[in-house]
C-alpha atoms as a PDB file:
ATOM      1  CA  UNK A   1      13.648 -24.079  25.824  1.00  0.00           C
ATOM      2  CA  UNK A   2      14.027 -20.659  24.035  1.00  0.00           C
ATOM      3  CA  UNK A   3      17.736 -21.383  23.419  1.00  0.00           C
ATOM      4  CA  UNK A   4      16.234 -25.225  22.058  1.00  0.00           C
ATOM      5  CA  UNK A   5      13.893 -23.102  19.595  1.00  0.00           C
ATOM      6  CA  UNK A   6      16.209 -21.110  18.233  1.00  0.00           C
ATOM      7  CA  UNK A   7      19.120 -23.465  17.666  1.00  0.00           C
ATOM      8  CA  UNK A   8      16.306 -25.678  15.953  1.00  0.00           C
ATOM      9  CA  UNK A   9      15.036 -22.857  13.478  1.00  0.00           C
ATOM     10  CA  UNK A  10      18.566 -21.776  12.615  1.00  0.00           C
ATOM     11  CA  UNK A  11      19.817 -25.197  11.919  1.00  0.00           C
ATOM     12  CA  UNK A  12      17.127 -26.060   9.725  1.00  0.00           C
ATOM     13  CA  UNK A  13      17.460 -22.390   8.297  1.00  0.00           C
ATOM     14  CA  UNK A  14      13.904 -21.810   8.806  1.00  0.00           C
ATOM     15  CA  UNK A  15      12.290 -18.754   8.557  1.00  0.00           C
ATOM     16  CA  UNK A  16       8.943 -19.420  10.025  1.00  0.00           C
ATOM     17  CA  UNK A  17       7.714 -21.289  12.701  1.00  0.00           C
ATOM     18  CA  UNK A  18       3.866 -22.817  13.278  1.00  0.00           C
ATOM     19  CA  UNK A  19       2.380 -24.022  16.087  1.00  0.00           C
ATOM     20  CA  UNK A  20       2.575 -28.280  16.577  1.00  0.00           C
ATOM     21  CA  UNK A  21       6.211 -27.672  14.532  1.00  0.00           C
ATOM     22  CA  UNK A  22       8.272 -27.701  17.668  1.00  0.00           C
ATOM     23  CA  UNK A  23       5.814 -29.838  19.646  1.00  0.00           C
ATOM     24  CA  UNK A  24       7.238 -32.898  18.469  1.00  0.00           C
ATOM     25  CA  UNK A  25      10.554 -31.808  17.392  1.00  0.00           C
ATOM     26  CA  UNK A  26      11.805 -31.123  20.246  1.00  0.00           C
ATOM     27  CA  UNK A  27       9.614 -33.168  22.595  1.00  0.00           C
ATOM     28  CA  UNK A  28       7.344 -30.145  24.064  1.00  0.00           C
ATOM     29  CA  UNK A  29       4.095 -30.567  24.909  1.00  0.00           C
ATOM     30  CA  UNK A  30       1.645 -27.964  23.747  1.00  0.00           C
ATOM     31  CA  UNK A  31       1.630 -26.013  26.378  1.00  0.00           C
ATOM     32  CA  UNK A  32       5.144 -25.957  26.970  1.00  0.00           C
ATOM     33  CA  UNK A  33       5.472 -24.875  22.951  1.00  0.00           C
ATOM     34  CA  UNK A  34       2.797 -22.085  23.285  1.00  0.00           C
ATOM     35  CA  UNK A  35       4.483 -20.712  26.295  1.00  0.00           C
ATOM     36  CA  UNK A  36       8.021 -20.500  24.931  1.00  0.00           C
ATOM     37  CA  UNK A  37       7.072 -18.920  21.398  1.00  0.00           C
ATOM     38  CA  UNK A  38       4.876 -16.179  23.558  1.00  0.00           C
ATOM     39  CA  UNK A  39       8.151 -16.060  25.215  1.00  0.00           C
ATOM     40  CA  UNK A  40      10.217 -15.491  22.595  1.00  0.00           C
ATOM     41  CA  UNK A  41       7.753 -13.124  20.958  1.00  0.00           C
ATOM     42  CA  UNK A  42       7.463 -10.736  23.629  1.00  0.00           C
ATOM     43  CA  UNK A  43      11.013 -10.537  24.416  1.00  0.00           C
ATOM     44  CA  UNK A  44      11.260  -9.407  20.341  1.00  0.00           C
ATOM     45  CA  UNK A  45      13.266 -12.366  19.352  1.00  0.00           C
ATOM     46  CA  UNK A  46      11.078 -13.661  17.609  1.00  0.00           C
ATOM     47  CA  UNK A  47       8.092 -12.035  15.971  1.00  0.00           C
ATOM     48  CA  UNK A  48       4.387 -12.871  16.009  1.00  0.00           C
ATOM     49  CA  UNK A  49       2.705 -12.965  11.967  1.00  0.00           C
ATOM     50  CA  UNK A  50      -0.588 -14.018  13.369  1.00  0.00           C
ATOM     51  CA  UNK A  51      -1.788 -17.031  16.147  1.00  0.00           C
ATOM     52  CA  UNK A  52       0.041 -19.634  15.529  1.00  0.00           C
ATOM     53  CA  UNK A  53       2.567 -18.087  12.785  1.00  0.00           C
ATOM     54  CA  UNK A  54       6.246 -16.836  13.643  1.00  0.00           C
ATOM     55  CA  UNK A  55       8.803 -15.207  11.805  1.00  0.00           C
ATOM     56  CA  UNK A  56      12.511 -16.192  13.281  1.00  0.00           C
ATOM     57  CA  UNK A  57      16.140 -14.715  12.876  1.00  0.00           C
ATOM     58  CA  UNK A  58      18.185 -16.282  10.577  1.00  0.00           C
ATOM     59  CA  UNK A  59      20.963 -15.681  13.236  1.00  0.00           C
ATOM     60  CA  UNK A  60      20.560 -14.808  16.917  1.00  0.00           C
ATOM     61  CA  UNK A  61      20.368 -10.831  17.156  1.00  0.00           C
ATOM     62  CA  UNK A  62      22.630  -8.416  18.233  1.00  0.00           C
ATOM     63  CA  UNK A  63      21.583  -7.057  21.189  1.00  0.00           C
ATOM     64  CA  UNK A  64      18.987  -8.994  22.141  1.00  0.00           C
ATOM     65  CA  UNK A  65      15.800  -7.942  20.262  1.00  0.00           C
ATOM     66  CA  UNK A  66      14.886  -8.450  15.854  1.00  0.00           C
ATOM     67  CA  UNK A  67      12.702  -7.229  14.089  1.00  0.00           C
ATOM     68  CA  UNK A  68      11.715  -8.685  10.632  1.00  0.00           C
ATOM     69  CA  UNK A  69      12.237  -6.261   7.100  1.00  0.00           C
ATOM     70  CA  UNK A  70       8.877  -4.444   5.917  1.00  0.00           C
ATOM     71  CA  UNK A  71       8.944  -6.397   3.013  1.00  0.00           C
ATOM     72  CA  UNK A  72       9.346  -9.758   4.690  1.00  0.00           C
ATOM     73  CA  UNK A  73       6.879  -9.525   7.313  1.00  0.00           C
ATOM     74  CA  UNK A  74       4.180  -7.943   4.481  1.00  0.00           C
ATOM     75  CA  UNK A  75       5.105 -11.042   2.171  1.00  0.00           C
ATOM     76  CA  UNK A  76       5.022 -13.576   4.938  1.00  0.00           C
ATOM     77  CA  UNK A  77       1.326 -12.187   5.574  1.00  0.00           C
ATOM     78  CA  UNK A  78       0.303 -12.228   2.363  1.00  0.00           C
ATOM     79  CA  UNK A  79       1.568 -15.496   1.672  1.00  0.00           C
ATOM     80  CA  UNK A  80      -0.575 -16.767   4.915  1.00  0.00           C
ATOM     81  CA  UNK A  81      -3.460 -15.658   3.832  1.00  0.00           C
ATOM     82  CA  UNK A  82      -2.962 -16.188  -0.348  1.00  0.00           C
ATOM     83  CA  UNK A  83      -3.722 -12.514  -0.674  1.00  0.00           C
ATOM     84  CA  UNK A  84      -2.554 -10.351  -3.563  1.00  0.00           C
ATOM     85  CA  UNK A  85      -1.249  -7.261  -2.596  1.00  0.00           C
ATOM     86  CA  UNK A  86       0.453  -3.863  -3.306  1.00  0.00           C
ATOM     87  CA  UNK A  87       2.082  -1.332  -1.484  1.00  0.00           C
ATOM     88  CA  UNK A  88       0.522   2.329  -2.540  1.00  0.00           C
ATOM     89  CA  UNK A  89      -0.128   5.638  -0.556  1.00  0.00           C
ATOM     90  CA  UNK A  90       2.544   7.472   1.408  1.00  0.00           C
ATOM     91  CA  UNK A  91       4.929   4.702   0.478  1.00  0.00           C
ATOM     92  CA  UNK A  92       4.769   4.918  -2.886  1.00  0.00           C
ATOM     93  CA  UNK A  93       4.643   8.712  -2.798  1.00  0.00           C
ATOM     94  CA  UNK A  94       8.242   8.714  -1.315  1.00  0.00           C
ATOM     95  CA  UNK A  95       9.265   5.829  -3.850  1.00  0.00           C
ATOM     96  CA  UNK A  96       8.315   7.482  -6.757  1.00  0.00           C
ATOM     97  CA  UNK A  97       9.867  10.903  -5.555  1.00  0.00           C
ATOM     98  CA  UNK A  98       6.649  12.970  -4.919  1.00  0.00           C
ATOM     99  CA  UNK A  99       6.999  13.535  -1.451  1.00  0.00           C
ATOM    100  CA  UNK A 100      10.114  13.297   0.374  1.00  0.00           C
ATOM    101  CA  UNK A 101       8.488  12.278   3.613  1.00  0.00           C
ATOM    102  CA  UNK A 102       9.638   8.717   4.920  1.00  0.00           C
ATOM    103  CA  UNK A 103       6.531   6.830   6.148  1.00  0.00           C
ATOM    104  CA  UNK A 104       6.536   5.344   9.553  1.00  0.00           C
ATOM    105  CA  UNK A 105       4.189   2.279   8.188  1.00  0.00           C
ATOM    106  CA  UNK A 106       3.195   0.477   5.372  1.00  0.00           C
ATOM    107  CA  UNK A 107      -0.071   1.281   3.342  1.00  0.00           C
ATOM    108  CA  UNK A 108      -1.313  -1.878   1.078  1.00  0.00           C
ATOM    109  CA  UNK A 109      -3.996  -2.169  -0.465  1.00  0.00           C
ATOM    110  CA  UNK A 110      -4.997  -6.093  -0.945  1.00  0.00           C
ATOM    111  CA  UNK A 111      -7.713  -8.706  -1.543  1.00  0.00           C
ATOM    112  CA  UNK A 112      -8.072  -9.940   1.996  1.00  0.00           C
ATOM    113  CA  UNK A 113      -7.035  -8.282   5.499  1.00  0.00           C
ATOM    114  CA  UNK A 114      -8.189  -4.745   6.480  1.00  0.00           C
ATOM    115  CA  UNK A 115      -7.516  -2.981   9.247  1.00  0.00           C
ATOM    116  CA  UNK A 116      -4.202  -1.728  11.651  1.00  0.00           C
ATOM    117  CA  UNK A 117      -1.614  -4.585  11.703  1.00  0.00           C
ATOM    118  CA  UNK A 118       2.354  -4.817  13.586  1.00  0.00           C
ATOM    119  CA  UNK A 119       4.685  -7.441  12.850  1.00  0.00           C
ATOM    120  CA  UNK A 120       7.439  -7.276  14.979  1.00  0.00           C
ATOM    121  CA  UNK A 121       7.921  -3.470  14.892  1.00  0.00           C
ATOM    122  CA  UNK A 122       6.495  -3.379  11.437  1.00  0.00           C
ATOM    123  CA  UNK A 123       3.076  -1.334  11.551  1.00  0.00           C
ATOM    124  CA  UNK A 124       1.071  -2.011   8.600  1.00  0.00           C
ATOM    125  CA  UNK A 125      -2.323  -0.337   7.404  1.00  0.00           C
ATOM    126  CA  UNK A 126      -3.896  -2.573   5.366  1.00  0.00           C
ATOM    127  CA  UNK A 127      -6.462  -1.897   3.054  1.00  0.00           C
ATOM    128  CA  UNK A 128      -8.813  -4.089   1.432  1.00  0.00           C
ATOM    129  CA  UNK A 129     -10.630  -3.616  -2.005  1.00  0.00           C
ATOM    130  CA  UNK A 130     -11.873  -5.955  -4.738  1.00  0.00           C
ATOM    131  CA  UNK A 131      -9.675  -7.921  -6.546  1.00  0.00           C
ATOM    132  CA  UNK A 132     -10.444  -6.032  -9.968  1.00  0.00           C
ATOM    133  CA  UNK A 133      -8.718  -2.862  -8.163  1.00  0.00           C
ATOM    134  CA  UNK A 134      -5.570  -4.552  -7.499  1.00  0.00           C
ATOM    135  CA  UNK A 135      -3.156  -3.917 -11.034  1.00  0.00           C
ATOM    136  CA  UNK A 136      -0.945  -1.402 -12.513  1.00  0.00           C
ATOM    137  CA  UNK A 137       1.872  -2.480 -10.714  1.00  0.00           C
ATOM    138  CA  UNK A 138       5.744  -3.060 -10.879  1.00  0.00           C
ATOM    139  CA  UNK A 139       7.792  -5.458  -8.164  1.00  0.00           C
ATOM    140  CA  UNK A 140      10.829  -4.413  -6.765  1.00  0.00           C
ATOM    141  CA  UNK A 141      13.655  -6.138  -5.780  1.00  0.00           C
ATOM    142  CA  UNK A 142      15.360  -5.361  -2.078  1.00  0.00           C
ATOM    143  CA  UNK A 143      19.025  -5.626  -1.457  1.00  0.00           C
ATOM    144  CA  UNK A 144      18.359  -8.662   0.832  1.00  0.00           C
ATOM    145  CA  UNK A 145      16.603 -10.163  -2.231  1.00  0.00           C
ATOM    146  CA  UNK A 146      13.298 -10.316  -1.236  1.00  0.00           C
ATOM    147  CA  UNK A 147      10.659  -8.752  -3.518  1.00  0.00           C
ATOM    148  CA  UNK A 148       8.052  -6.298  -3.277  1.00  0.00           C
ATOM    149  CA  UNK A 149       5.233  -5.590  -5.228  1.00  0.00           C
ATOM    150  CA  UNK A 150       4.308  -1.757  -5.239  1.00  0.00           C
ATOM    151  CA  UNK A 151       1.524   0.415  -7.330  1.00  0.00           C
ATOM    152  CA  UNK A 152       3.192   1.524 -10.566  1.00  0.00           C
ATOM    153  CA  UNK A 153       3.624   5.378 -11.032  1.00  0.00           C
ATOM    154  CA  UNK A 154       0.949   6.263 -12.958  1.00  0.00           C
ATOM    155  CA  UNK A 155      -1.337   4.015 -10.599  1.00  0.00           C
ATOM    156  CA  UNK A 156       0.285   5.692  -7.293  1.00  0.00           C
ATOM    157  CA  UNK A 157      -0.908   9.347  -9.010  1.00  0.00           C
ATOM    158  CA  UNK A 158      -4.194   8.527  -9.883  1.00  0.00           C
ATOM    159  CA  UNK A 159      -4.982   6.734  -6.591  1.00  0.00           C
ATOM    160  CA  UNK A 160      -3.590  10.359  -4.754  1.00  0.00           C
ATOM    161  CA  UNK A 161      -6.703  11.083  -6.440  1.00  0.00           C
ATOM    162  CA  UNK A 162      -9.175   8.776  -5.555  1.00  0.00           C
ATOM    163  CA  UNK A 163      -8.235   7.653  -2.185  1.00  0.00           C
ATOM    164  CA  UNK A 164      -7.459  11.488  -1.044  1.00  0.00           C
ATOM    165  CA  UNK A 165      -9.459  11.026   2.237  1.00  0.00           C
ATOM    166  CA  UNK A 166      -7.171   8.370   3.541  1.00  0.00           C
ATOM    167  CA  UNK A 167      -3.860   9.860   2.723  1.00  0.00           C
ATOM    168  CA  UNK A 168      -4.142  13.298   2.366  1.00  0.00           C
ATOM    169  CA  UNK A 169      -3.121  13.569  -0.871  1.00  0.00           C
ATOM    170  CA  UNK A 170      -5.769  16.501  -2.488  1.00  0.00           C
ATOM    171  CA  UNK A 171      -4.512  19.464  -4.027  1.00  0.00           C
ATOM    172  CA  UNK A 172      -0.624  18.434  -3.799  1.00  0.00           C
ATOM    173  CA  UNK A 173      -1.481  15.090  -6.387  1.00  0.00           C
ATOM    174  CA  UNK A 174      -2.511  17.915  -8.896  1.00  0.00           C
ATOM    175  CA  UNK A 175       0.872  19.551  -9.276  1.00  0.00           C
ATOM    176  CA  UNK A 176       2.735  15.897  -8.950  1.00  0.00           C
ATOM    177  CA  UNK A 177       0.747  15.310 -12.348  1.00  0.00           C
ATOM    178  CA  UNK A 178       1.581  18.264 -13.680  1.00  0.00           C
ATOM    179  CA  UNK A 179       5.360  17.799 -13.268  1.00  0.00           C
ATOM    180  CA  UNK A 180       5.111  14.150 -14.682  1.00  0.00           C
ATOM    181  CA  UNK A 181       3.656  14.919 -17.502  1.00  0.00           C
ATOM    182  CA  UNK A 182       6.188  17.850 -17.934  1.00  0.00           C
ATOM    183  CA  UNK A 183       8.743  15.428 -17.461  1.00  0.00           C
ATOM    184  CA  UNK A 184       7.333  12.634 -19.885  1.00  0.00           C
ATOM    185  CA  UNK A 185       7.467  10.288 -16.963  1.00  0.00           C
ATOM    186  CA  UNK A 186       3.637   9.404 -17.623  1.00  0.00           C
ATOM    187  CA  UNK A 187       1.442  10.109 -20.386  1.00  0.00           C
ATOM    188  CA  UNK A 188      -2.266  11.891 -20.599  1.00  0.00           C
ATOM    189  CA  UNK A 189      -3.098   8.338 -22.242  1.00  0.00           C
ATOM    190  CA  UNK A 190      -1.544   6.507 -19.242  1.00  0.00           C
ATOM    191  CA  UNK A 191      -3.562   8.708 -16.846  1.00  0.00           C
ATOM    192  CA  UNK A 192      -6.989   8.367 -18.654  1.00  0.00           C
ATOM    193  CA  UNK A 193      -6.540   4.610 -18.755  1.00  0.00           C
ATOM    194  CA  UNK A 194      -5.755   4.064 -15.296  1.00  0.00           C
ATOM    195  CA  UNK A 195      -8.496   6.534 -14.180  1.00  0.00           C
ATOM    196  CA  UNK A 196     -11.223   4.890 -16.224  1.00  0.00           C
ATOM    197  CA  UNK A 197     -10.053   1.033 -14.759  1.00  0.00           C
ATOM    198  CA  UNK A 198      -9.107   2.358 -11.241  1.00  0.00           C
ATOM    199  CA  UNK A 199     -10.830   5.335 -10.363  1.00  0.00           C
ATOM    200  CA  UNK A 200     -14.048   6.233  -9.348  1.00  0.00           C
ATOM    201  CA  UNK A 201     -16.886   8.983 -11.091  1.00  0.00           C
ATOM    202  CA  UNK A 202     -14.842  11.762  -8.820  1.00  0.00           C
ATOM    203  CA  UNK A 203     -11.351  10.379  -9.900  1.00  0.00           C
ATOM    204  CA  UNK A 204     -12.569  10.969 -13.317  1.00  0.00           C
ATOM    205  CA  UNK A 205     -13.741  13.845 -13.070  1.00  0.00           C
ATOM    206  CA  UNK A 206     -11.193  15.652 -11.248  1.00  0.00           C
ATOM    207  CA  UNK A 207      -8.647  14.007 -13.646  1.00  0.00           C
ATOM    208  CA  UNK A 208     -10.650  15.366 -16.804  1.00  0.00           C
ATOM    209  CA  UNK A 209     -10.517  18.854 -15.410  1.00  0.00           C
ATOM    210  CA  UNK A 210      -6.828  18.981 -14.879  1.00  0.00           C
ATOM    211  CA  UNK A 211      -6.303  17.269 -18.330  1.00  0.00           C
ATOM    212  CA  UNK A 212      -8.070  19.730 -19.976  1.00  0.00           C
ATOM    213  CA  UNK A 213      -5.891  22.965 -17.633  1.00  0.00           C
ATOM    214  CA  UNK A 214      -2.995  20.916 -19.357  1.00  0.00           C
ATOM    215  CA  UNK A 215      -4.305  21.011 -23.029  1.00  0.00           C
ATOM    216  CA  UNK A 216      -4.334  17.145 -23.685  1.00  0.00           C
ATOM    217  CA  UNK A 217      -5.800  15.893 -26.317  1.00  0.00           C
ATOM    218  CA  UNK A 218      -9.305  16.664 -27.029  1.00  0.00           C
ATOM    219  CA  UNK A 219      -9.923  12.770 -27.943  1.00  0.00           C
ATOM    220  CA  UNK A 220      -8.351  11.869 -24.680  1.00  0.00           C
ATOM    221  CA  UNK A 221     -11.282  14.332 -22.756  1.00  0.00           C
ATOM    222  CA  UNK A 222     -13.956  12.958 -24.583  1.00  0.00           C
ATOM    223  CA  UNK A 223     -12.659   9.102 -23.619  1.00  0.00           C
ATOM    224  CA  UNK A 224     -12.936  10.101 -20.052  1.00  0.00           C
ATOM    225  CA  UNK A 225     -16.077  12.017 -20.685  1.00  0.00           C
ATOM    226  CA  UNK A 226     -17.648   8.869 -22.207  1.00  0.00           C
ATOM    227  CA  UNK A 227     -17.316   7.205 -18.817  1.00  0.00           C
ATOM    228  CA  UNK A 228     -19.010   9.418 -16.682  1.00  0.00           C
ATOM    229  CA  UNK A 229     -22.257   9.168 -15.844  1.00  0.00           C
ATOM    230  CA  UNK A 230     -25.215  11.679 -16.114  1.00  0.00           C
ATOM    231  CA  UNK A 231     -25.202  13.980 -13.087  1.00  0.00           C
ATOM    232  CA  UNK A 232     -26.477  17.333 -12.255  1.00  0.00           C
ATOM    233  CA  UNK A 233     -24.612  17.262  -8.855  1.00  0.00           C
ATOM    234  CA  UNK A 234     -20.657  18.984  -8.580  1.00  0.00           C
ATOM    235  CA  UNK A 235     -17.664  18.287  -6.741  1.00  0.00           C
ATOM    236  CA  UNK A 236     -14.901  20.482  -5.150  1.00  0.00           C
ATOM    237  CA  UNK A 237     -11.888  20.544  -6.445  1.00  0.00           C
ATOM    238  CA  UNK A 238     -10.477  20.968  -3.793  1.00  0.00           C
ATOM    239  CA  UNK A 239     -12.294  18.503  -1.350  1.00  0.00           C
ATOM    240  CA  UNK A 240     -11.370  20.079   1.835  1.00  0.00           C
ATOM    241  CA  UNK A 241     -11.679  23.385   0.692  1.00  0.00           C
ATOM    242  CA  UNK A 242     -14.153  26.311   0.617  1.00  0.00           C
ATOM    243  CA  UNK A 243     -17.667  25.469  -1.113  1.00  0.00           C
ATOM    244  CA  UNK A 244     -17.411  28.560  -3.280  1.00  0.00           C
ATOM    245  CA  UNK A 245     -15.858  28.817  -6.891  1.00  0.00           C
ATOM    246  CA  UNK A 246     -16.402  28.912 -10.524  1.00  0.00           C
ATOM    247  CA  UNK A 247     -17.854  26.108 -11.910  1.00  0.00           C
ATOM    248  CA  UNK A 248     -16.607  23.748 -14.636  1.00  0.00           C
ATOM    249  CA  UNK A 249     -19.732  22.424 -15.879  1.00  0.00           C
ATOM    250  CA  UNK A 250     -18.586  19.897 -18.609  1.00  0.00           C
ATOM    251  CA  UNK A 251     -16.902  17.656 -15.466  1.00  0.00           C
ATOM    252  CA  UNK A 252     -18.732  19.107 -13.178  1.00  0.00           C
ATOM    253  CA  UNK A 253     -16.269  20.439 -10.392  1.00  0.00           C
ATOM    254  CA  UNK A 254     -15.850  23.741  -8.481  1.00  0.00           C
ATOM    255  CA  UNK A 255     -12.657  25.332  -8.882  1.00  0.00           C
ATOM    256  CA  UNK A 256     -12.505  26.015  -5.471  1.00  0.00           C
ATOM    257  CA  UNK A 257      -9.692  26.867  -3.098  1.00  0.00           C
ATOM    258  CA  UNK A 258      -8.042  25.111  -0.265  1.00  0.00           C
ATOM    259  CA  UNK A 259      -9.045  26.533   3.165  1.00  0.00           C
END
């Protein structure tokens, strides 16, 4: 029956499989279909999306075991569940040059799933936020063709700022702005904008600070200032660092240092 199931998905050049597709196809009952796709999943021939949802070779694999591409197991999932999506975080730090670490998984932030996911031998983190924090992105074409839809470079700086906590991205994002606006591969306008749609009060804040370090424009402060809210409270700059430190009081952050 395996051999059946794969013969069937290659002739047809399929690339995914559902449950009740093979049932009648190739005369199984329901059991007998459920049985050979857990089958075939296990023995990594095939490779499980979700219940009921496979992803198949387009050829039988060498040595007896496939795994699906990152970016075709993420679309497939997406696709599933008519998510929007984008690949950010430690992925998009090694895209974009900032860190030349090679992630292990992907991060993505989308509109629907949350939570640890593995495709195959694809391990995913997914992330999920409101759909008005999905943007600022640019899609990227593979060299098998498939696309992939990643933060853009701006977006993957300021959300080293605002999502710091989850990948560890405080004070090393401050010197990957620096550099980029050195280079004139993003703009202090590019930053403020993305901060003020994307970020949060700390994002701003933070970002402000380093703006003004950098001498930006004083009409690019105040358009960042605008969006803050009144507080009395401060923030370190250095979030998992020591509590003590001058204090900027126009943003509101202690210049502290890391531990």
């Amino acid at each position: 029956m395996e051999t059946q199931v794969l013969a069937y998905a290659q002739l047809r050049q399929l690339r995914t499989i559902r449950t009740g597709e093979l049932a009648q196809a190739l005369r199984l009952t329901r059991r007998q279909e459920a049985e050979v796709l857990s089958q075939l999943a296990q023995g990594g021939l095939i490779a499980r999306v979700r219940q009921g949802l496979y992803l198949v070779p387009p050829r039988l694999p060498l040595g007896g075991t496939w795994s699906p591409d990152p970016v075709l197991a993420l679309s497939t999932l997406m696709t599933d569940r008519d998510a929007s999506y984008q690949i950010c975080g430690p992925n998009a730090f090694n895209r974009y040059g900032f860190d030349e670490q090679v992630p292990t998984r992907l991060y993505v932030y989308n509109n629907r799933l949350s939570g640890d996911r593995t495709i195959g031998s694809v391990e995913m983190t997914l992330i999920k936020v409101a759909k008005a924090r999905l943007g600022s992105t640019e899609e990227v074409t593979t060299p098998d063709g498939l696309k992939a839809v990643y933060s853009s470079r701006v977006r993957t700086l300021v959300d080293a700022v605002y999502d710091w906590s989850r990948f560890s991205s405080l004070p090393r994002a401050y010197e990957w702005i620096r550099q980029e606006l050195s280079a004139g591969r993003v703009t202090a306008a590019d930053l403020v904008r993305t901060s003020v749609k994307y970020g949060n009060q700390a994002t701003m804040r933070r970002m402000g600070l380093l703006l003004e370090q950098e001498g930006t424009s004083k009409l690019l402060q105040a358009k960042l200032q605008r969006s803050l809210r009144p507080s009395n409270g401060v923030i370190p700059w250095v979030p998992a660092g020591s509590r003590r430190g001058r204090i900027n009081r126009r943003w509101g952050v202690i210049l502290n240092e890391p531990r």
